[in-house]
Every structure is written in structure tokens, then in C-alpha cells.
C-alpha atoms as a PDB file:
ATOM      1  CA  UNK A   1       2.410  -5.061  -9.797  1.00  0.00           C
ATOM      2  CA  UNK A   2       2.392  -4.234  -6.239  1.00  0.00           C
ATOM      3  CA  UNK A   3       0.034  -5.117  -3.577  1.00  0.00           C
ATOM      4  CA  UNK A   4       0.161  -2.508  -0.647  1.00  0.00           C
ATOM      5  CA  UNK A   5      -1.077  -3.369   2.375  1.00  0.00           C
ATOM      6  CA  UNK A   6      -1.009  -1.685   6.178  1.00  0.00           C
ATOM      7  CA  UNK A   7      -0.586  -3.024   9.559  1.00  0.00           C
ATOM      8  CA  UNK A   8      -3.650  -1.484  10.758  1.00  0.00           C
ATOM      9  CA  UNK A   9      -5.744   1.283   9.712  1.00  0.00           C
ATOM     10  CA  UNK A  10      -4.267   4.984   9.851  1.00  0.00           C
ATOM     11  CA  UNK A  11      -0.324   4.034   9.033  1.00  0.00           C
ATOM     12  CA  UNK A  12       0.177   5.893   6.196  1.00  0.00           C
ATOM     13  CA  UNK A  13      -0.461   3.022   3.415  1.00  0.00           C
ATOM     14  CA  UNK A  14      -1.806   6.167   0.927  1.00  0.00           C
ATOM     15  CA  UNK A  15       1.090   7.956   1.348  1.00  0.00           C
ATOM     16  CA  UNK A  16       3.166   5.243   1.000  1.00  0.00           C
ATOM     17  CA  UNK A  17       1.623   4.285  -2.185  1.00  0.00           C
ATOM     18  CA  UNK A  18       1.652   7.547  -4.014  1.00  0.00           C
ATOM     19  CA  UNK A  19       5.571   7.852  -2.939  1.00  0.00           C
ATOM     20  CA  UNK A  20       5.978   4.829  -4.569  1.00  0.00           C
ATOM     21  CA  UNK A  21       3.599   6.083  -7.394  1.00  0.00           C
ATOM     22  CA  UNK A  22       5.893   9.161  -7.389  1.00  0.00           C
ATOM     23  CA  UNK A  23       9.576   7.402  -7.355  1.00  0.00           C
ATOM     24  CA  UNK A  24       8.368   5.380 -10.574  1.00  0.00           C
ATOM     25  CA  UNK A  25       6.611   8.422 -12.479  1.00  0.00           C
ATOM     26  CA  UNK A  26      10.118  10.507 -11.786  1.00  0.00           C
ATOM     27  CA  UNK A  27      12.092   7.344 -13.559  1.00  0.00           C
ATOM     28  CA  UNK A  28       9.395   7.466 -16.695  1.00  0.00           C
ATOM     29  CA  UNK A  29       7.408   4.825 -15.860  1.00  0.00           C
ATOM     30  CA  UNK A  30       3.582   4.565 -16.335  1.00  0.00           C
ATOM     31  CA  UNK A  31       1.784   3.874 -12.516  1.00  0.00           C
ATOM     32  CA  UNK A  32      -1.811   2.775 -12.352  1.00  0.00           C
ATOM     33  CA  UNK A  33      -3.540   2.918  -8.681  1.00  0.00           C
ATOM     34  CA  UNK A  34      -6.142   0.644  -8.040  1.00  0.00           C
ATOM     35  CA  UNK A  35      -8.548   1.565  -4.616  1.00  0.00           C
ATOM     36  CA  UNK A  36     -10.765  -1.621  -4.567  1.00  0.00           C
ATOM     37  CA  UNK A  37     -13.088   0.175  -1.757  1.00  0.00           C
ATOM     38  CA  UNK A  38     -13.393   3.262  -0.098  1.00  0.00           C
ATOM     39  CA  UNK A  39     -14.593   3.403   2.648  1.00  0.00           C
ATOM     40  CA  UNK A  40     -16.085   6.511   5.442  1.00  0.00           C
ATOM     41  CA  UNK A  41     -16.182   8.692   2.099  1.00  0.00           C
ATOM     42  CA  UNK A  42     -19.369  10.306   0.960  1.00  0.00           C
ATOM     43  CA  UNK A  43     -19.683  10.404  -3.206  1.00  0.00           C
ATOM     44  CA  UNK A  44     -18.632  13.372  -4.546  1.00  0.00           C
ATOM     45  CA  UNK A  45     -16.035  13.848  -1.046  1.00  0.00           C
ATOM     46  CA  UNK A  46     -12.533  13.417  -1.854  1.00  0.00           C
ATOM     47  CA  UNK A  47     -10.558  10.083  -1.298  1.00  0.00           C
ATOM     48  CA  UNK A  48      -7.447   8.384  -1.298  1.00  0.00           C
ATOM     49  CA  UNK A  49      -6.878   8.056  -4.931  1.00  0.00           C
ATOM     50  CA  UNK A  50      -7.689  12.269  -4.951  1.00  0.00           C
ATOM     51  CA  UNK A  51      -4.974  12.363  -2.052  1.00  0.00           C
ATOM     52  CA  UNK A  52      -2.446  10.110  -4.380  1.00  0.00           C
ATOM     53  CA  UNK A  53      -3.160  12.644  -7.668  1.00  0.00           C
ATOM     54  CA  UNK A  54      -2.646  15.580  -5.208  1.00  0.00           C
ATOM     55  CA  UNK A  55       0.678  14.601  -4.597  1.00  0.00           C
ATOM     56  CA  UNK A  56       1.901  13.263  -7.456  1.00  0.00           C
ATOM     57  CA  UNK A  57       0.159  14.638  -9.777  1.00  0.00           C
ATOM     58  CA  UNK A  58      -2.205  13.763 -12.962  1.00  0.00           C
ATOM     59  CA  UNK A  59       0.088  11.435 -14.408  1.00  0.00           C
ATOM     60  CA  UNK A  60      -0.887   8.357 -12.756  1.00  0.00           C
ATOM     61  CA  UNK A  61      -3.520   5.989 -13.512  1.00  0.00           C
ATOM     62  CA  UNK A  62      -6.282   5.751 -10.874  1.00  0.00           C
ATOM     63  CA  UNK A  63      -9.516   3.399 -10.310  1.00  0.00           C
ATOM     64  CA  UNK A  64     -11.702   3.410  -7.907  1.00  0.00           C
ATOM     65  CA  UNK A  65     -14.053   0.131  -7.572  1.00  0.00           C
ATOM     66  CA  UNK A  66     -16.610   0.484  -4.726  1.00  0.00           C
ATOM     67  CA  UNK A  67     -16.904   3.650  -2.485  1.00  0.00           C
ATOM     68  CA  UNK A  68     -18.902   3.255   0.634  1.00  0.00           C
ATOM     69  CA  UNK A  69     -19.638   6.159   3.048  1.00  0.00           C
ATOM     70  CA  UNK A  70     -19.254   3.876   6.646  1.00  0.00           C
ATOM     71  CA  UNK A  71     -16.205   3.941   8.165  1.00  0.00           C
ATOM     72  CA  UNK A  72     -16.172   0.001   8.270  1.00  0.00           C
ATOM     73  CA  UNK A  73     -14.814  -3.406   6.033  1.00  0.00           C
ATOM     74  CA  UNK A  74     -15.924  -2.858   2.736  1.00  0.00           C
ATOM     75  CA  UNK A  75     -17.969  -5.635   3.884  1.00  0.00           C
ATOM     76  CA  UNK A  76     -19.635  -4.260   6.529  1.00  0.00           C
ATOM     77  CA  UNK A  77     -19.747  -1.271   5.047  1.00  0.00           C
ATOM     78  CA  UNK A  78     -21.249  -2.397   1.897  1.00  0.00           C
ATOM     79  CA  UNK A  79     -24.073  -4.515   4.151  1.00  0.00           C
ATOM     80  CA  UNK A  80     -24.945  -1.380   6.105  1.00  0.00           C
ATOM     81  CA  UNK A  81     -25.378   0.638   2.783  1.00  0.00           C
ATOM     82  CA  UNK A  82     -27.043  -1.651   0.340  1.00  0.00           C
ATOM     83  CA  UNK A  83     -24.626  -1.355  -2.142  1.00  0.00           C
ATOM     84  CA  UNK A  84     -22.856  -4.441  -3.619  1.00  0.00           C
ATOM     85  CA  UNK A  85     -19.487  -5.582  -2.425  1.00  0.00           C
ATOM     86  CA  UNK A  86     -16.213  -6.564  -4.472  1.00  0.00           C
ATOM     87  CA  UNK A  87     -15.193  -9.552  -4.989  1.00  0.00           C
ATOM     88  CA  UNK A  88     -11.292 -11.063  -5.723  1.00  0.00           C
ATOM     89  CA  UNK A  89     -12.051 -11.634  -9.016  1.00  0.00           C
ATOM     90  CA  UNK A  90     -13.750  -8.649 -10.340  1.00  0.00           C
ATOM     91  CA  UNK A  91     -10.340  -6.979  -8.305  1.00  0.00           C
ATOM     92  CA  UNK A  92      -8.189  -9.055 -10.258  1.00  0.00           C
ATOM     93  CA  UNK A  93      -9.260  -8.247 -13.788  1.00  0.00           C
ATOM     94  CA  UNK A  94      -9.551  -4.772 -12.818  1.00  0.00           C
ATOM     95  CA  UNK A  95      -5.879  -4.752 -12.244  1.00  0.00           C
ATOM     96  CA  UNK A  96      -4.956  -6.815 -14.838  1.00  0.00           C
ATOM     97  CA  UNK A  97      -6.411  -4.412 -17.593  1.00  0.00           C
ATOM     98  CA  UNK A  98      -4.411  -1.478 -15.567  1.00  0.00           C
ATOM     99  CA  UNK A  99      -1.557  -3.562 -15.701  1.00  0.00           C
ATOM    100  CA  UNK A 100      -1.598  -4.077 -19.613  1.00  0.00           C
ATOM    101  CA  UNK A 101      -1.021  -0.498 -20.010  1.00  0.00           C
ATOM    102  CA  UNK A 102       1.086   0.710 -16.895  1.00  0.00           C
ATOM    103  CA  UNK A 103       4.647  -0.578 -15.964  1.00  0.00           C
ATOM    104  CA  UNK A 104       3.393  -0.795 -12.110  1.00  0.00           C
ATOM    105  CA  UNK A 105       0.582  -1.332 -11.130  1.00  0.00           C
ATOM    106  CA  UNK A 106      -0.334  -0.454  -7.368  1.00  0.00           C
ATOM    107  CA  UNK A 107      -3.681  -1.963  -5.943  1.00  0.00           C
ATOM    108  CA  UNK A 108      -4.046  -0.520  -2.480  1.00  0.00           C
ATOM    109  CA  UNK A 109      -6.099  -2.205   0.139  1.00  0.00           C
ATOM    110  CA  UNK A 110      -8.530  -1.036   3.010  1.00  0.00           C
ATOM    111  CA  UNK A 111      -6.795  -1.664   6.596  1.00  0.00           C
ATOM    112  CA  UNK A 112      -4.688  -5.155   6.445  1.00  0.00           C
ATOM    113  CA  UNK A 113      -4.400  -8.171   4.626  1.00  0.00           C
ATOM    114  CA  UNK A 114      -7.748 -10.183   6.296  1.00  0.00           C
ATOM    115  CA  UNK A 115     -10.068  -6.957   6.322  1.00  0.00           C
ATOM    116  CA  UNK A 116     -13.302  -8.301   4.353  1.00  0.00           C
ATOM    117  CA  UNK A 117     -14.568  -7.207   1.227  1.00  0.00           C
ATOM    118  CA  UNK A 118     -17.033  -9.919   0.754  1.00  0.00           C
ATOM    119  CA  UNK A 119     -19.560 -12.053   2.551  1.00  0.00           C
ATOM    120  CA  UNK A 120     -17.538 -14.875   1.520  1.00  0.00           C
ATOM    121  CA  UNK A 121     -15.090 -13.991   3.821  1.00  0.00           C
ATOM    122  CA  UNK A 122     -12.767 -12.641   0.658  1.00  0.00           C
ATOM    123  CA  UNK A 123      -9.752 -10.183   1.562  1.00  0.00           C
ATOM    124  CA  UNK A 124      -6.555  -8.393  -0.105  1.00  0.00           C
ATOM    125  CA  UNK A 125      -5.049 -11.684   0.761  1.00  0.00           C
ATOM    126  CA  UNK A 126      -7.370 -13.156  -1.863  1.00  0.00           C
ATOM    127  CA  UNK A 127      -6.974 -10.348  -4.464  1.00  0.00           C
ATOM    128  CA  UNK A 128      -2.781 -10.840  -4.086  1.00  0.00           C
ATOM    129  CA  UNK A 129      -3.041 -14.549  -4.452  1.00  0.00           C
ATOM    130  CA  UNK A 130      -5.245 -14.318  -7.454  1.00  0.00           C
ATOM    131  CA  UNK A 131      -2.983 -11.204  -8.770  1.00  0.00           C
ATOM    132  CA  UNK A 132       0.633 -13.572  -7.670  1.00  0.00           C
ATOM    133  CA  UNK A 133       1.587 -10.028  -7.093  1.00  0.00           C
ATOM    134  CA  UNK A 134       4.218  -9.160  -4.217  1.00  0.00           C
ATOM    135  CA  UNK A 135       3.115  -7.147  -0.696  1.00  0.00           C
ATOM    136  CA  UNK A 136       4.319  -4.297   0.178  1.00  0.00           C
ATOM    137  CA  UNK A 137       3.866  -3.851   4.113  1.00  0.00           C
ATOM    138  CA  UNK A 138       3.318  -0.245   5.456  1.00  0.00           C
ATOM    139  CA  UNK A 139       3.719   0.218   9.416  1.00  0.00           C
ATOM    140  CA  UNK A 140       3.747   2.629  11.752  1.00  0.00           C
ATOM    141  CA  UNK A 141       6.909   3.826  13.865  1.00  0.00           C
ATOM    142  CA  UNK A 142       6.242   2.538  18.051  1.00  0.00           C
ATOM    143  CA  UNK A 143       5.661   0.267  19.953  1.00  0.00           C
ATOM    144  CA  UNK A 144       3.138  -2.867  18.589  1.00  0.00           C
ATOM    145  CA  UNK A 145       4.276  -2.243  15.273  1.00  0.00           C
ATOM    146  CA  UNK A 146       6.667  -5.155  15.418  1.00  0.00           C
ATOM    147  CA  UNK A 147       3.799  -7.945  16.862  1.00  0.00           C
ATOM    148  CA  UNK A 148       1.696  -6.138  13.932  1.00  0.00           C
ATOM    149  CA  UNK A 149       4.189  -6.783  11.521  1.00  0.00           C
ATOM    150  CA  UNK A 150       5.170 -10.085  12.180  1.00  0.00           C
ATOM    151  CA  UNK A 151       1.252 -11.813  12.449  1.00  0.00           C
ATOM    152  CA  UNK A 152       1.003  -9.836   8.858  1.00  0.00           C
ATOM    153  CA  UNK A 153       3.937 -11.345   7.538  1.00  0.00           C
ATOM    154  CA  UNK A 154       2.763 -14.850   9.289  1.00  0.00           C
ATOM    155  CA  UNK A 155      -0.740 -14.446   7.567  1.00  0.00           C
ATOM    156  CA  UNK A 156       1.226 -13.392   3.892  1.00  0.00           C
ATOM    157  CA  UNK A 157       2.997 -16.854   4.396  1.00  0.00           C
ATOM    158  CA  UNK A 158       0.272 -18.937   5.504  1.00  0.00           C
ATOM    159  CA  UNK A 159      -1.535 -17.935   2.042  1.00  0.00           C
ATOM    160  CA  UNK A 160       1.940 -18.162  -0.303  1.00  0.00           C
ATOM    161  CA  UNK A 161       2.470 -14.561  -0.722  1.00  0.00           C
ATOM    162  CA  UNK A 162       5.825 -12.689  -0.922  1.00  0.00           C
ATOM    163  CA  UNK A 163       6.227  -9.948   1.367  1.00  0.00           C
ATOM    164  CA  UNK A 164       9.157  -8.116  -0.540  1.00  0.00           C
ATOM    165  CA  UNK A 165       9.410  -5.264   1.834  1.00  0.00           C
ATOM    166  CA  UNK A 166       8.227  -2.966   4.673  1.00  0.00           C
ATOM    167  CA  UNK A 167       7.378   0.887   4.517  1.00  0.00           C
ATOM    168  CA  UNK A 168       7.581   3.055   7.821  1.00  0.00           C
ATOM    169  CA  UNK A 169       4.862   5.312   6.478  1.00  0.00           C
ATOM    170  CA  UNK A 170       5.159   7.523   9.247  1.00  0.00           C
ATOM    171  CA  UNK A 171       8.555   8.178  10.764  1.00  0.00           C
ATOM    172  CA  UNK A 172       8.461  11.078  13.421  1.00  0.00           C
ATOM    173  CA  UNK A 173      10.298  14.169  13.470  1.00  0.00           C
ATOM    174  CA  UNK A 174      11.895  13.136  17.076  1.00  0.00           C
ATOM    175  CA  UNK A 175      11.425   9.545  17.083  1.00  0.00           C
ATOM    176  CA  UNK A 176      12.082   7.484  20.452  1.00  0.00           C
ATOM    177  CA  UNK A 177      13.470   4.819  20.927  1.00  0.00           C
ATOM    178  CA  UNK A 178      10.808   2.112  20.307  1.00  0.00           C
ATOM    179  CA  UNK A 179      10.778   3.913  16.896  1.00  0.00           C
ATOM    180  CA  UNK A 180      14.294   4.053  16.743  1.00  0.00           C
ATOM    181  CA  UNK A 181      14.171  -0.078  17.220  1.00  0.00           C
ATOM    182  CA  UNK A 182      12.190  -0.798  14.565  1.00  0.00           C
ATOM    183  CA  UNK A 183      14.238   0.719  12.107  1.00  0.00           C
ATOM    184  CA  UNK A 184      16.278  -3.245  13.437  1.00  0.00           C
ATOM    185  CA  UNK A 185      13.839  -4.941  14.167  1.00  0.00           C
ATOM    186  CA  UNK A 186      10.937  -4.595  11.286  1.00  0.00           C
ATOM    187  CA  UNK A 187      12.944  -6.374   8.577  1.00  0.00           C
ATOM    188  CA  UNK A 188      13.084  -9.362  11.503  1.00  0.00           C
ATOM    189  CA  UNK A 189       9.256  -9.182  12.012  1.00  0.00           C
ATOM    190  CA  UNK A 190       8.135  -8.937   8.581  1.00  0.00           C
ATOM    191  CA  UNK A 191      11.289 -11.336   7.249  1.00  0.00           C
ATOM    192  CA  UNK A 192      11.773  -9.248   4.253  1.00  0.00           C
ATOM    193  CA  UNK A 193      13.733  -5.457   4.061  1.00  0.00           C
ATOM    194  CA  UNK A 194      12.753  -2.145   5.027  1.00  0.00           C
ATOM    195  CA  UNK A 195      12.115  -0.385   2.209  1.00  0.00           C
ATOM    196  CA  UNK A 196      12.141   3.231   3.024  1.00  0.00           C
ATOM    197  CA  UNK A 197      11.037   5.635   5.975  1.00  0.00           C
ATOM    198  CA  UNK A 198       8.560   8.667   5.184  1.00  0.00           C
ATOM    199  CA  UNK A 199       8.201  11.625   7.569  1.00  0.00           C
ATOM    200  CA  UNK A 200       5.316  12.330   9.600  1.00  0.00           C
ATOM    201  CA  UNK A 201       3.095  14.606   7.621  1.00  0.00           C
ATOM    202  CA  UNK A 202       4.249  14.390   4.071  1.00  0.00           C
ATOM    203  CA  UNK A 203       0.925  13.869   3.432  1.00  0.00           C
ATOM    204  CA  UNK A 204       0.421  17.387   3.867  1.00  0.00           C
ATOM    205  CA  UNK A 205       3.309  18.845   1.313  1.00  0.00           C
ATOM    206  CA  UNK A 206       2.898  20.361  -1.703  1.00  0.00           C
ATOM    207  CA  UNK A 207       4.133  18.707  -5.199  1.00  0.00           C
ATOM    208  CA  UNK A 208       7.867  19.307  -5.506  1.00  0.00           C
ATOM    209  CA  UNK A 209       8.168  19.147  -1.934  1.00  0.00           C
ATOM    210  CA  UNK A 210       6.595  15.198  -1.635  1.00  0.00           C
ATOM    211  CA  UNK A 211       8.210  14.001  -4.606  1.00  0.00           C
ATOM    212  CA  UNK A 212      11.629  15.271  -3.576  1.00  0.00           C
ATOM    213  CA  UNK A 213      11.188  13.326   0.256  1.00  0.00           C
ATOM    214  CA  UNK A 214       9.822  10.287  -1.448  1.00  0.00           C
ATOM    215  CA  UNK A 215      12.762  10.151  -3.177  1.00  0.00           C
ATOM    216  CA  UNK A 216      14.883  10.702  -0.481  1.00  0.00           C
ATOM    217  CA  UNK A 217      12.590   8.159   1.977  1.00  0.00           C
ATOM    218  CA  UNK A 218      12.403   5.560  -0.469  1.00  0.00           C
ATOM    219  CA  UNK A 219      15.423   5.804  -2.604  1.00  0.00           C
ATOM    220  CA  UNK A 220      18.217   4.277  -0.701  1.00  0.00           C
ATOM    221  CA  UNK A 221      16.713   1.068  -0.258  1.00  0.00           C
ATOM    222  CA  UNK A 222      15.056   0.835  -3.869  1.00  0.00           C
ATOM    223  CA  UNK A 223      18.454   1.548  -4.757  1.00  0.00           C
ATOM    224  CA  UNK A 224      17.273   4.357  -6.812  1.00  0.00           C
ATOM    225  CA  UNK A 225      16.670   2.921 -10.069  1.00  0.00           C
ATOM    226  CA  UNK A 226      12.888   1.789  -9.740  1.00  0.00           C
ATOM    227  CA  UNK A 227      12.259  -1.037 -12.242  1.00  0.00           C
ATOM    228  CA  UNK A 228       8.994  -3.123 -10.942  1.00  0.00           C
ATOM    229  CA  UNK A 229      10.135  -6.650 -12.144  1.00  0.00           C
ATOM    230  CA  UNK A 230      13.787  -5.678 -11.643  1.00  0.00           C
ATOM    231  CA  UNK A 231      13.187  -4.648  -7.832  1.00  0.00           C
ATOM    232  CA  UNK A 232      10.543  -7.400  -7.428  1.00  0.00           C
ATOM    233  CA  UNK A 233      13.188 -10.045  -8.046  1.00  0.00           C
ATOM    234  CA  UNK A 234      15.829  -8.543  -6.176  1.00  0.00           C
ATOM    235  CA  UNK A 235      13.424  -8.664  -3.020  1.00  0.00           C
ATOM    236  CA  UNK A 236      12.386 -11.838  -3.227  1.00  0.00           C
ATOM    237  CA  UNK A 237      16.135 -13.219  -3.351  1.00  0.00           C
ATOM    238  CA  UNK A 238      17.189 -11.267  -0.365  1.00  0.00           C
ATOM    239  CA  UNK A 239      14.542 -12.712   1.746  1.00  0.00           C
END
């Protein structure tokens, strides 16, 4: 089981999640996705999970917990609306049943690792201490992404999580230098390696056409045979 997490809303954390989704369906494994909350979608409208099944197809797994139409915390989001919120533990036995039946499990947060799903002040932090599952970081490519990085990494240690690796879920077709940098200096911030680079827009590609530059993002630094427990363990002793 994964936990992915961003360093700020609008990083490419989906997209980094379904090429992860996408590396381990191409290797035969079975991926679940768990969305706790979605938030700033109407019912019926399409969301992330429908953005991770476009691109890698109807083979994975997904849930979908609480869907909210503000563009806020699932928190404030679920205050505004009236609806209930989710709490860490009804997240963590949602997951755990996916898990039972998938090889990897994904559970994808809203925004970072503090962003509120319940009054009590419960976040993804909670849900990945509860889980003992590993973070996966995803950042963006520029300047602030390192001070973003590190205070996400700082938080992760603070509540005994394992940050086993960073995603640059948005790497730009002519990046400058800051970007260039952090391909250095993000493994530094977040104390834990960078896990694989995806281009600007994949988002946006077709089928064949994602899974082939997951592969190629994420590949040389999963080493390119993707074993959950195998690459889980690896990560943690290279920290």
C-alpha cells in the first residue's frame, strides 16, 4: 500500500498515481485506488478516479468515499454542504478491504498531508499512520517546491511516517534551471529518492501513449520491476 500525497494542490498527484497504477497493472499486478474525498466535483461530473481509469484503463480497482462539490478541505467542504465527513478510520478499513484483494493499494489524498477531512482536525497524516503505509510525495518542478517538500517531509517525520520517495508530477518540456535544481536537490528536501519525473501534460494522452511515458518517467528509479513490498523495503533502506 501506498499513500500519495502532494505538496500543494494542482501538482499532478492524479497523474502520478495512475502512472504508478499503470507501471504495476503492465507487471500483472492487481491496483486498487482509493479517493477518500472529492472535492469541487458535482455528482454525476467526472473525477479523479474517472481521470485514473481514463488512462489506465478498467483494470484497476477504484473507490470513491465522500464527493463534495466545494472546491475546499473535505472538511470545509463537507460543513458548507451538509454532507458528512470521513474519518481515519472509516479510510482505513476502506483500504484495508481493497488491500485484501489488490497487490497495491493506492489511497490518494486531497492537497497535502495536514489538509482536514474531519472536525477533529483528522488528515492523510492520520489515515497513513493508521494504514503504517509508506508516502509517496508528488511536487511540482520550480521554485518553492524544495521549502514545500522539505516542511512535508518534516511533518511525515514528526508523525512516524516513511516518506519512501518523491514524484515530479509535472516536469516541463523546457525546464529552467530552478527545475533543473530540483532534479538535486528534492531527494535532499524530502530525505528520501526521487522516484520518477512525468511530463507536463500527460494527463492529456491517450492510453498507449501514458502508459508507455509512465514507464519511461517512473521506470528507472523503480528499477523497473514494480513489486509493492519489494520496492517498499528497498526505499526505506536507502533513506
Amino acid at each position: 500500500m501506498l499513500v500519495m500525497t502532494g505538496t500543494g494542490t494542482g501538482v499532478g498527484k492524479t497523474v502520478a498515481t495512475a502512472a504508478i497504477a499503470a507501471l504495476a497493472l503492465a507487471q500483472g499486478q492487481r491496483v486498487a485506488v482509493l479517493k477518500p474525498a472529492q472535492t469541487g466535483v458535482l455528482p454525476g461530473e467526472a473525477g479523479d478516479l474517472d481521470e485514473v481509469v481514463r488512462l489506465v484503463g478498467k483494470d484497476v480497482t477504484t473507490r470513491e468515499l465522500r464527493r463534495y462539490p466545494d472546491p475546499l478541505s473535505p472538511e470545509a467542504a463537507a460543513r458548507r454542504s451538509g454532507l458528512p465527513t470521513v474519518g481515519p478510520g472509516e479510510i482505513a478499513a476502506a483500504a484495508g478491504e481493497l488491500d485484501a484483494l489488490h497487490d497495491l493499494t493506492l489511497v490518494e489524498g486531497a492537497g497535502g498531508l495536514l489538509v482536514r477531512f474531519d472536525p477533529q482536525g483528522s488528515g492523510l497524516a492520520d489515515v497513513a499512520w493508521s494504514l503504517g503505509a509508506p508516502v509517496v510525495v508528488v511536487a511540482e518542478a520550480g521554485l518553492g517546491t524544495l521549502n514545500a517538500t522539505a516542511l512535508t517531509a518534516e511533518v511525515a517525520t514528526r508523525r512516524g511516517l516513511n516518506v519512501v520517495g518523491v514524484v515530479i508530477g509535472s516536469w516541463p518540456a523546457e525546464p529552467d534551471l530552478a527545475a533543473l535544481e530540483n532534479l538535486r536537490d528534492l531527494p535532499v528536501a524530502a530525505g528520501a529518492p526521487l522516484l520518477g519525473v512525468l511530463p507536463a501534460g500527460l494527463g492529456e494522452a491517450d492510453h498507449d501513449t501514458f502508459a508507455e511515458q509512465a514507464r519511461t518517467g517512473l521506470s528507472p528509479w523503480f528499477g523497473g520491476q514494480f513489486d509493492p513490498e519489494v520496492f517498499t523495503a528497498e526505499a526505506t533502506a536507502s533513506q
